[in-house]
N, C-alpha and C. Protein backbone atom coordinates (compact mmCIF):
# COMPACT_ATOMS: atom_id res chain seq x y z
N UNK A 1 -32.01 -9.64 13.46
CA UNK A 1 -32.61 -10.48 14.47
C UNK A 1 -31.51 -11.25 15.20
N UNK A 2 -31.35 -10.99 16.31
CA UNK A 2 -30.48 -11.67 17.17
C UNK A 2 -30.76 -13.07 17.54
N UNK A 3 -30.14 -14.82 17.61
CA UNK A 3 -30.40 -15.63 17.45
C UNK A 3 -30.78 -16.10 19.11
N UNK A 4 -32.23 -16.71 19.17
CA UNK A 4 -31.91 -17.33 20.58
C UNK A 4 -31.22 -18.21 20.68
N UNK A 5 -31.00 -17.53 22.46
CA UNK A 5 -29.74 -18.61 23.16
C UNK A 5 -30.10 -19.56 24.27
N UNK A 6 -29.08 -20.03 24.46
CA UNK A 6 -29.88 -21.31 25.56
C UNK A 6 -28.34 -20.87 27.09
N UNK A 7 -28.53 -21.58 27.79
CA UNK A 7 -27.99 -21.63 28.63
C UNK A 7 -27.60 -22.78 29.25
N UNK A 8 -26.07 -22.36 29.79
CA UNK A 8 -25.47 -24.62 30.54
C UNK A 8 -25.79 -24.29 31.86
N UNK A 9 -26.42 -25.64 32.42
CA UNK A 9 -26.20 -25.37 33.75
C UNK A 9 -25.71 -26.71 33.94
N UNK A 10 -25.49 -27.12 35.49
CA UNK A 10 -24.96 -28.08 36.20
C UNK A 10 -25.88 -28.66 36.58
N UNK A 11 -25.45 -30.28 37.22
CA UNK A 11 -26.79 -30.93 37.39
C UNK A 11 -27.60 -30.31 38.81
N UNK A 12 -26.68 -29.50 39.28
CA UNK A 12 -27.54 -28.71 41.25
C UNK A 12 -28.30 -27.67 40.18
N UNK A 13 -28.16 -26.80 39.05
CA UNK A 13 -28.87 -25.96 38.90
C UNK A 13 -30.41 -26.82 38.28
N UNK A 14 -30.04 -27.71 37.74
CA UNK A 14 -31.29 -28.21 36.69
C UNK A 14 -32.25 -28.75 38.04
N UNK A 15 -31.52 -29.60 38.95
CA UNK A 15 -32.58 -30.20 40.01
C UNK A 15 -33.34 -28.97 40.58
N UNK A 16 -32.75 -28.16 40.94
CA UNK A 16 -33.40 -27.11 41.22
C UNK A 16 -34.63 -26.22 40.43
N UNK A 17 -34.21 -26.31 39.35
CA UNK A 17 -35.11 -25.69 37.93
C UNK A 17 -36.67 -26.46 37.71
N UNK A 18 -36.05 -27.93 37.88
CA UNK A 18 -37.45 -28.84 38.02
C UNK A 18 -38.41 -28.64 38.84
N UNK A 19 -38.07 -28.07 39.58
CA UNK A 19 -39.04 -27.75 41.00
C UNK A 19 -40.04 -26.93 40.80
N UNK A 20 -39.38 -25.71 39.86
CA UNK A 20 -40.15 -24.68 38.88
C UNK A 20 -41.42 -25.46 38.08
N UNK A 21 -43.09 -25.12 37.94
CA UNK A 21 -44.09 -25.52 37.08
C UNK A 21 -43.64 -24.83 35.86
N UNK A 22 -44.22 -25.87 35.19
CA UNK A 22 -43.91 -25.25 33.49
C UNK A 22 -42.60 -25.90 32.99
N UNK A 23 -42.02 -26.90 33.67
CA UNK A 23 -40.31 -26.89 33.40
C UNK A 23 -40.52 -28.51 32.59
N UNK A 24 -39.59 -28.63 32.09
CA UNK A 24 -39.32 -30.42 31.39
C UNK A 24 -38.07 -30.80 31.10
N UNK A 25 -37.64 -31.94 31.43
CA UNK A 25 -36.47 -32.25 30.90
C UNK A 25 -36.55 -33.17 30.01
N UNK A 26 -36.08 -32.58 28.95
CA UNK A 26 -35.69 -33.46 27.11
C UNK A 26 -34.68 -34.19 27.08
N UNK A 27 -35.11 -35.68 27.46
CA UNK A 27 -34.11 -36.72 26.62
C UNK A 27 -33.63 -37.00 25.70
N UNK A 28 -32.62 -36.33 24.88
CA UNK A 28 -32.74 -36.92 23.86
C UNK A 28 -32.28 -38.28 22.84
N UNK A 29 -31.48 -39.02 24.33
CA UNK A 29 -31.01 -40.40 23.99
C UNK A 29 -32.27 -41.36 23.27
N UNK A 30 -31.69 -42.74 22.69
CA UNK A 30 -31.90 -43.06 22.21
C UNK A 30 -33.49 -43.65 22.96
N UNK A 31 -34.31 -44.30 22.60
CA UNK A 31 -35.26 -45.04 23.50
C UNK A 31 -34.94 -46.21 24.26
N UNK A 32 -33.99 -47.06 23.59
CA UNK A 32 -33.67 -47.94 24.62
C UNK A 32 -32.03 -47.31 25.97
N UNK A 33 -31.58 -46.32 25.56
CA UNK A 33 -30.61 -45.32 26.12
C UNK A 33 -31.74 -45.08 27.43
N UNK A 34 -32.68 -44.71 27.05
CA UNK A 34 -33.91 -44.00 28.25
C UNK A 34 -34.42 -44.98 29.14
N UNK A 35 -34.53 -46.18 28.62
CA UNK A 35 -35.40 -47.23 29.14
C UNK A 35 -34.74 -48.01 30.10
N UNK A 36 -32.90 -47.88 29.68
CA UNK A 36 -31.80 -48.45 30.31
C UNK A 36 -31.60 -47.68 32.21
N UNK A 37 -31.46 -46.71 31.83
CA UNK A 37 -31.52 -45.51 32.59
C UNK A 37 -32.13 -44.51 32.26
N UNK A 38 -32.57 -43.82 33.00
CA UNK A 38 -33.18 -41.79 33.00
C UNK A 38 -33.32 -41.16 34.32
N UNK A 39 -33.74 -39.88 34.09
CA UNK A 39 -33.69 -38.96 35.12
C UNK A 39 -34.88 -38.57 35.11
N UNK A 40 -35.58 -39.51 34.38
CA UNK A 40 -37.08 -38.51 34.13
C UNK A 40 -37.33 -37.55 32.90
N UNK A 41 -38.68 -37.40 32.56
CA UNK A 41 -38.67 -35.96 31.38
C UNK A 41 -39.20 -37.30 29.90
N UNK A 42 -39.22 -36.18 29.55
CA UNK A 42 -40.35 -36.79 27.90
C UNK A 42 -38.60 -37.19 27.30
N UNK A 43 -38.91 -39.02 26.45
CA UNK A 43 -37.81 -39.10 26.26
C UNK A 43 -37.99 -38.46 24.30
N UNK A 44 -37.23 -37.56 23.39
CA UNK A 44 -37.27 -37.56 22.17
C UNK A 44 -36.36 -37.97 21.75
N UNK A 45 -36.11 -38.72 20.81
CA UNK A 45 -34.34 -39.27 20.28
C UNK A 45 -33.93 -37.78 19.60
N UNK A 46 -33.05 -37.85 19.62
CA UNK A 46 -32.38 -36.71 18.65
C UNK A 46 -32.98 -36.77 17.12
N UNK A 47 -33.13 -37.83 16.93
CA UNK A 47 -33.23 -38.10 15.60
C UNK A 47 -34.96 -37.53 15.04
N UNK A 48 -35.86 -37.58 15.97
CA UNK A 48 -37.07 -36.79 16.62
C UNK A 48 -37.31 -35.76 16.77
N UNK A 49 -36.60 -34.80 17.02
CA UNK A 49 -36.65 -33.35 17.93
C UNK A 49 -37.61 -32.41 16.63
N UNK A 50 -37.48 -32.61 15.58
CA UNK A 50 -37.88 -31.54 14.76
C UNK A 50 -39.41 -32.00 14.70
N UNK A 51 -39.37 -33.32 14.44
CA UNK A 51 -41.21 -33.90 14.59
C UNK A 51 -41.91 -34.04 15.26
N UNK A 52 -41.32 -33.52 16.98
CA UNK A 52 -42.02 -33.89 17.90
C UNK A 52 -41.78 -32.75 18.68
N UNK A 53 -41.49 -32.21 17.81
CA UNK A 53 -41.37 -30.63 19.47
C UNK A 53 -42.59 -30.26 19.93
N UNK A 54 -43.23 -30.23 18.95
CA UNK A 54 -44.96 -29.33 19.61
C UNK A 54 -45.07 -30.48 20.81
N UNK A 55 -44.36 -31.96 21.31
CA UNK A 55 -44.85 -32.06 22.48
C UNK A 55 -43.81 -31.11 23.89
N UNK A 56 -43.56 -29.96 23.26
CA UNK A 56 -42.54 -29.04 24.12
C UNK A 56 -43.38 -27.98 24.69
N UNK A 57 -44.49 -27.32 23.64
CA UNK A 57 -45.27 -26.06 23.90
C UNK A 57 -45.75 -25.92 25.08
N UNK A 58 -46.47 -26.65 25.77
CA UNK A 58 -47.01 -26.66 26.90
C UNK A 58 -46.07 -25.78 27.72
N UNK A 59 -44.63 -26.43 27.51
CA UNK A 59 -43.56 -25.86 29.46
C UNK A 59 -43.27 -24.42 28.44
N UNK A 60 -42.65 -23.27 29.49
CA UNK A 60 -41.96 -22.46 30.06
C UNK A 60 -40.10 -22.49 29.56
N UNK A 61 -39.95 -23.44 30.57
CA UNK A 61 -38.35 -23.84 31.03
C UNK A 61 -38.36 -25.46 30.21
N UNK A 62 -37.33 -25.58 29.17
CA UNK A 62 -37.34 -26.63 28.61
C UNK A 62 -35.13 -26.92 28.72
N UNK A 63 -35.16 -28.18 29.63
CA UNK A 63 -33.89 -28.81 29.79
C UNK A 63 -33.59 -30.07 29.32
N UNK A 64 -32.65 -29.91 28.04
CA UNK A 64 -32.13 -30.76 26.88
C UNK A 64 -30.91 -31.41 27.68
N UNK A 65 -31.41 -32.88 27.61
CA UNK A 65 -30.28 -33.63 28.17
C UNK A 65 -30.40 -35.11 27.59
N UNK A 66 -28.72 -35.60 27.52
CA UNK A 66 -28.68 -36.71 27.08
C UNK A 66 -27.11 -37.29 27.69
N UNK A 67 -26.48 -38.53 27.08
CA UNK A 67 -25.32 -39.09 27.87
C UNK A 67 -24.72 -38.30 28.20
N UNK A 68 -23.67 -37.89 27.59
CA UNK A 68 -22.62 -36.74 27.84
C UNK A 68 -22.50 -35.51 27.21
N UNK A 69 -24.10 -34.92 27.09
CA UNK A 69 -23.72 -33.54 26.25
C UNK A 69 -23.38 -33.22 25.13
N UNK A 70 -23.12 -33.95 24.05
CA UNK A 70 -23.48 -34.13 22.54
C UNK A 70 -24.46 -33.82 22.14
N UNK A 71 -25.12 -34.64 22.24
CA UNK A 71 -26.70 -34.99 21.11
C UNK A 71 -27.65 -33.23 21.78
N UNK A 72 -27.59 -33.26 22.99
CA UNK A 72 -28.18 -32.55 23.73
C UNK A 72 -27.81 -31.18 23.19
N UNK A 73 -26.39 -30.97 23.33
CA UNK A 73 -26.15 -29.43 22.70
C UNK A 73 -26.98 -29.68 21.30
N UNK A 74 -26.72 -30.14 20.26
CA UNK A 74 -27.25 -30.49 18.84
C UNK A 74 -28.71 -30.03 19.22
N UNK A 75 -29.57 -30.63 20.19
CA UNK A 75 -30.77 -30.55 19.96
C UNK A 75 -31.19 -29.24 20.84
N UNK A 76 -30.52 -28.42 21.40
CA UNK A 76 -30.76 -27.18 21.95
C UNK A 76 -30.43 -26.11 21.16
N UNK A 77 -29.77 -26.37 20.68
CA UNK A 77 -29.24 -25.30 18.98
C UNK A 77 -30.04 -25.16 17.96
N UNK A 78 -30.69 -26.50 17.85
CA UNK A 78 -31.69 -26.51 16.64
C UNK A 78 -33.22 -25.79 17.39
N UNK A 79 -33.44 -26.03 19.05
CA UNK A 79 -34.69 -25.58 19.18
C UNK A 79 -34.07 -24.51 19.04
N UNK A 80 -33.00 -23.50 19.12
CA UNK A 80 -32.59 -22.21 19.46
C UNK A 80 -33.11 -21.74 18.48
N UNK A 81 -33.77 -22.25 16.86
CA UNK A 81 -33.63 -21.40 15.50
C UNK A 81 -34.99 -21.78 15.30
N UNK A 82 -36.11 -22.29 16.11
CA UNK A 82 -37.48 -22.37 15.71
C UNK A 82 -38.56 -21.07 16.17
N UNK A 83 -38.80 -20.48 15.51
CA UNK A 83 -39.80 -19.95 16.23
C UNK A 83 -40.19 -19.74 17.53
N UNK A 84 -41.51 -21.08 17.53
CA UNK A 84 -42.24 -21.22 18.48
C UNK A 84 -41.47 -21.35 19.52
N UNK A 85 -39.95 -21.74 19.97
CA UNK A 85 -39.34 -22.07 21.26
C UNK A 85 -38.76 -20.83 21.19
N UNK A 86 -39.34 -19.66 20.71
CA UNK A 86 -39.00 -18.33 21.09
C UNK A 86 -38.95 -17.93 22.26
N UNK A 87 -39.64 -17.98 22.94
CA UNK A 87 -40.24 -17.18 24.15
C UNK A 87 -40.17 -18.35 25.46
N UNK A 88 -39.39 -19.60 25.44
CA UNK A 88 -38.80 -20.54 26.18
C UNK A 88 -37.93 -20.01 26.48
N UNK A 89 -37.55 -20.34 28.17
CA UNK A 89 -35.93 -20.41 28.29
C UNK A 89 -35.53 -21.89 28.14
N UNK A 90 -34.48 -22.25 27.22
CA UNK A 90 -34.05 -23.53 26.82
C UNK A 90 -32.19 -23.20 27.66
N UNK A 91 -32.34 -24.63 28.40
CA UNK A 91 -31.20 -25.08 29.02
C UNK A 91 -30.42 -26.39 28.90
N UNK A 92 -29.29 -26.47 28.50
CA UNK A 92 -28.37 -27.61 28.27
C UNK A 92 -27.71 -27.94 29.46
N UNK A 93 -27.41 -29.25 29.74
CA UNK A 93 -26.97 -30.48 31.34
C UNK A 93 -26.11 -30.21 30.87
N UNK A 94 -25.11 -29.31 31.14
CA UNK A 94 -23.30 -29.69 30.93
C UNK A 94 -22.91 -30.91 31.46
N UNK A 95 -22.46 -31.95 30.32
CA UNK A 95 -21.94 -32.78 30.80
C UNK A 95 -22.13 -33.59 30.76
N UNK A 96 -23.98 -33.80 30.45
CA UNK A 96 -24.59 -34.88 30.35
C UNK A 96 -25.26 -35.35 31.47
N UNK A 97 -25.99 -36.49 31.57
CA UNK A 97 -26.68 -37.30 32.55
C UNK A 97 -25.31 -38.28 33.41
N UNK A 98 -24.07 -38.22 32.89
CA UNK A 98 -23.54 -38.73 33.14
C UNK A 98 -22.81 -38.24 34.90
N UNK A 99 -22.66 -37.25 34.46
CA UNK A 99 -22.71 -36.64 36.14
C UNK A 99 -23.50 -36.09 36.98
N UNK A 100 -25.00 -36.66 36.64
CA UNK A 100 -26.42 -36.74 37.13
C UNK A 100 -25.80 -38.26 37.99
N UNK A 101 -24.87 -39.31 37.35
CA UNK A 101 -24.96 -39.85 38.39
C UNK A 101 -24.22 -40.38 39.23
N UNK A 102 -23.12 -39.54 39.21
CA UNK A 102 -22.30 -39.34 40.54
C UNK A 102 -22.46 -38.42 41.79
């Protein structure tokens, strides 16, 4: 069984991706990290992702983002080995939100 993969994009590909129905972007900073700033999208802490994914099933296109691309890869790797986010295309913010805001 070959492992799913996810894909990096840039912040022009993800704005673009949102536009797409079915799509979400995964916070996975902290809650007050989200509350400080965001870009939008269901916020999950990292620390979350395994207990709260079924709020993922609904989308299609699921985009894992957080400060600078840490936590975010972590939590796109781990959906990469579940099941159910089989048949998702899962995408990582190279870079982070951080050059979301320049």
């Amino acid at each position: 069984m070959n492992p799913k993969l996810y894909t990096d994009i840039t912040t022009e590909e993800m704005e673009s991706l949102v536009m797409e129905p079915e799509t979400v972007i995964v916070d996975v900073r902290d809650e007050w990290e989200f509350e400080e700033f965001n870009i939008g999208g269901l916020n999950i802490p990292l620390a979350e992702i395994r207990s709260k994914r079924h709020y993922l099933l609904p989308y299609d296109n699921v985009i894992v983002v957080c400060t600078n691309g840490v936590r975010s890869r972590v939590a796109v790797k781990d959906f990469c080995r579940h099941p159910e986010m089989e048949e998702k295309q899962l995408y990582h913010l190279k870079g982070g939100i951080l050059g979301a805001e320049e």
